[in-house]
Protein backbone atom coordinates (compact mmCIF):
# COMPACT_ATOMS: atom_id res chain seq x y z
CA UNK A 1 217.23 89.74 47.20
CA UNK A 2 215.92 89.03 50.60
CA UNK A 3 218.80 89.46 52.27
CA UNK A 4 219.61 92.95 50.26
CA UNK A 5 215.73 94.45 51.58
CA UNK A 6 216.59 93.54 54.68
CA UNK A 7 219.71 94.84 54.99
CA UNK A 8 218.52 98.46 53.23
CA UNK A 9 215.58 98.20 56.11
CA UNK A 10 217.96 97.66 59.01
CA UNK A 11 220.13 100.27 57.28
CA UNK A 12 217.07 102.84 57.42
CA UNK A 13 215.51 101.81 60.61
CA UNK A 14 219.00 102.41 62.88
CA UNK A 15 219.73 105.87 60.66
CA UNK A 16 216.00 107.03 61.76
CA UNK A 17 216.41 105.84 65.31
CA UNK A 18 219.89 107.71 65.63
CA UNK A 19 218.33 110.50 64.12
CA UNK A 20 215.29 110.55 66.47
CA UNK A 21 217.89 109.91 69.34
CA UNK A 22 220.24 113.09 68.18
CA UNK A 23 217.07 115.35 68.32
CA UNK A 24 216.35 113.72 72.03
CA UNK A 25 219.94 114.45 73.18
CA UNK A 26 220.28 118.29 71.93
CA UNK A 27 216.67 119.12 73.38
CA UNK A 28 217.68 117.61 76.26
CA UNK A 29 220.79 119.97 75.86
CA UNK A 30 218.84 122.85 76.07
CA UNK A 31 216.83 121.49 79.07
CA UNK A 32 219.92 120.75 80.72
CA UNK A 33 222.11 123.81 80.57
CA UNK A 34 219.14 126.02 81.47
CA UNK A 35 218.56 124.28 84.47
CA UNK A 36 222.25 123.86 85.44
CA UNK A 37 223.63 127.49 84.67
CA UNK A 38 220.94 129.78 84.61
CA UNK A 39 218.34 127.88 87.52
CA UNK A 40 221.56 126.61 89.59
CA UNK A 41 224.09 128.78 88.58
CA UNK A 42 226.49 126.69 88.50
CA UNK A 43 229.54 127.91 86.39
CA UNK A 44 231.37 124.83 87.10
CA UNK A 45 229.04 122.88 84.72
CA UNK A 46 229.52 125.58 81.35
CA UNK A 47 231.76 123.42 79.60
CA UNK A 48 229.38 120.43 80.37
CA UNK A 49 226.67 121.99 78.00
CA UNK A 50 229.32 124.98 76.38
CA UNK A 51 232.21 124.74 73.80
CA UNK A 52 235.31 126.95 74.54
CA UNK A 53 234.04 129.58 72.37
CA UNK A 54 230.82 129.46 72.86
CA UNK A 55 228.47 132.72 72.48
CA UNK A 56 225.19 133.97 73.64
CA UNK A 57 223.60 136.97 71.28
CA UNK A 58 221.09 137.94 74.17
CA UNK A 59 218.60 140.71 73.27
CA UNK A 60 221.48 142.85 71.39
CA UNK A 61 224.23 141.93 73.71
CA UNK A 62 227.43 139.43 73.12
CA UNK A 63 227.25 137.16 75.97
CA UNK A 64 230.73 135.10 76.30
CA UNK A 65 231.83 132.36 78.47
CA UNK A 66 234.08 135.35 80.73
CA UNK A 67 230.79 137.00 81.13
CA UNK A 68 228.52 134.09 81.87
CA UNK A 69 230.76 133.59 84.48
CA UNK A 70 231.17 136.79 85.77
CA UNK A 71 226.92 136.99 85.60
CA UNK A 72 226.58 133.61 87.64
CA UNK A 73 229.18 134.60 90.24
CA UNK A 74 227.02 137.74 90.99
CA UNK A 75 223.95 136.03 90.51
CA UNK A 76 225.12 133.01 93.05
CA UNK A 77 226.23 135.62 95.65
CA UNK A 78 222.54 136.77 95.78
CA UNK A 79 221.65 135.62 99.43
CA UNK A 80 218.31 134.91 99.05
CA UNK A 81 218.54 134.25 95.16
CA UNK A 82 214.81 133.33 93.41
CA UNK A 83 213.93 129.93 91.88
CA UNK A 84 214.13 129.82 88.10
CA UNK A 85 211.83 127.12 86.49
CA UNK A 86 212.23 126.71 83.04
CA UNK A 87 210.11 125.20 79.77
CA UNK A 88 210.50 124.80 76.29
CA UNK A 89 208.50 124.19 73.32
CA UNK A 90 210.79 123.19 70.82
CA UNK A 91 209.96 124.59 67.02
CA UNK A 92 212.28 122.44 65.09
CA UNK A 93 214.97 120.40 65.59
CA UNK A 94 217.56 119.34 62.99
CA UNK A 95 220.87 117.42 62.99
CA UNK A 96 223.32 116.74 59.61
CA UNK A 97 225.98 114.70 61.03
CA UNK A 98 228.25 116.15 63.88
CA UNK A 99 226.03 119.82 63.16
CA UNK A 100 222.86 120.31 64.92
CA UNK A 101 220.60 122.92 65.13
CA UNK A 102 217.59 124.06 67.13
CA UNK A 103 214.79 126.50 67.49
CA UNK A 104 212.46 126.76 70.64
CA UNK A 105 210.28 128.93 72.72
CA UNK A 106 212.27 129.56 76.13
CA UNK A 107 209.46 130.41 79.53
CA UNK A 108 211.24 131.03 82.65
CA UNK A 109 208.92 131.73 85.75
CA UNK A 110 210.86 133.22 88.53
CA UNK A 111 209.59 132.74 92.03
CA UNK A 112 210.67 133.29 95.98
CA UNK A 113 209.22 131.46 98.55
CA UNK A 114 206.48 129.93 96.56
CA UNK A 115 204.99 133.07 94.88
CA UNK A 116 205.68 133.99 91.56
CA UNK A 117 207.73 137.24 90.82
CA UNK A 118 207.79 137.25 87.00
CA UNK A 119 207.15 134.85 84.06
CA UNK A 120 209.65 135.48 80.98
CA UNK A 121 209.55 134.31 77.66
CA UNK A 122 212.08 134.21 75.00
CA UNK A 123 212.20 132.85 71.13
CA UNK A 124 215.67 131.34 70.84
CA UNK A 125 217.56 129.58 68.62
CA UNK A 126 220.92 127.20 69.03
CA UNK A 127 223.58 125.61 67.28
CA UNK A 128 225.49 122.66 68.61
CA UNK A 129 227.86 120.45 68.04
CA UNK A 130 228.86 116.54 68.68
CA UNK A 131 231.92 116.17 70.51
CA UNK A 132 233.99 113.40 71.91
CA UNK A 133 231.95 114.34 75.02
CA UNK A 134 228.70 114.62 73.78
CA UNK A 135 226.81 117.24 72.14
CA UNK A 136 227.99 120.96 73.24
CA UNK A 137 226.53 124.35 71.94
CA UNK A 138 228.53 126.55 70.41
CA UNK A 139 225.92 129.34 69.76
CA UNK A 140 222.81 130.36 71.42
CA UNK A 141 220.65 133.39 69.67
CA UNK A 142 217.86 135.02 71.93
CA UNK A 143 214.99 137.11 71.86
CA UNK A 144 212.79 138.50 74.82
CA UNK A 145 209.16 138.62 73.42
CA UNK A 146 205.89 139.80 74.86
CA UNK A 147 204.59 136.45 76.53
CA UNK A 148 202.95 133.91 74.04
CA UNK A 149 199.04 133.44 74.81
């Protein structure tokens, strides 16, 4: 019987920790591909945090993976390009197996030369998936909102 309780409580204790380590990974996601495509532009690194098919609904508009790339090449040709720092509060978090999905509030502030242009804020939400590569969304949903207080 001892053996059984221990057993169940090992059983429990690594499901919780690779549940608390799935929500890590897929916030860190988020952090990630922010920071990579849309701070750093760098179109080389979609399929790092993208699947094949992935979609952005941004504010109304169908954002695929030909016209993130065709928005970063612009946006990296900008000669003096601002910085892009970017924060989230995540909302909730929640992951069934190889499924995960995500809600957060997105603040970009966008700076040049150490003074602050604009500060943007967004309520998104994300779907991802785990792949043999690690977790990769699939679908990002987006809304501009007046900035949270």
């Amino acid at each position: 019987m001892k053996t059984l309780l221990v057993l169940v409580a090992l059983l429990f204790s690594t499901t919780a920790f690779s549940q608390t380590s799935d929500v890590r990974q897929v916030e860190q996601l988020i952090q990630d591909s922010f920071d990579e495509i849309f701070s750093n532009y760098n179109a080389e690194k979609l399929t790092d945090f993208y699947t094949e098919d992935f979609i952005l609904l941004e504010h109304g508009e169908v954002w695929d993976m030909a016209f993130i790339r065709n928005y970063l090449g612009k946006a990296k040709s900008n000669p003096n390009p601002p910085t892009r720092t970017n924060r989230f509060e995540y909302i909730k978090t929640i992951v069934e197996g190889d499924r995960a999905w995500i809600a957060y509030h997105n603040y970009a502030t966008i700076s040049r030369d150490g003074q602050v242009l604009r500060e943007l804020y967004w309520l998104e939400s994300a779907n991802a998936i785990r792949t043999e590569n690690g977790w990769r969304l699939d679908m990002l949903h987006s809304t501009r909102a007046d900035k949270k207080e």
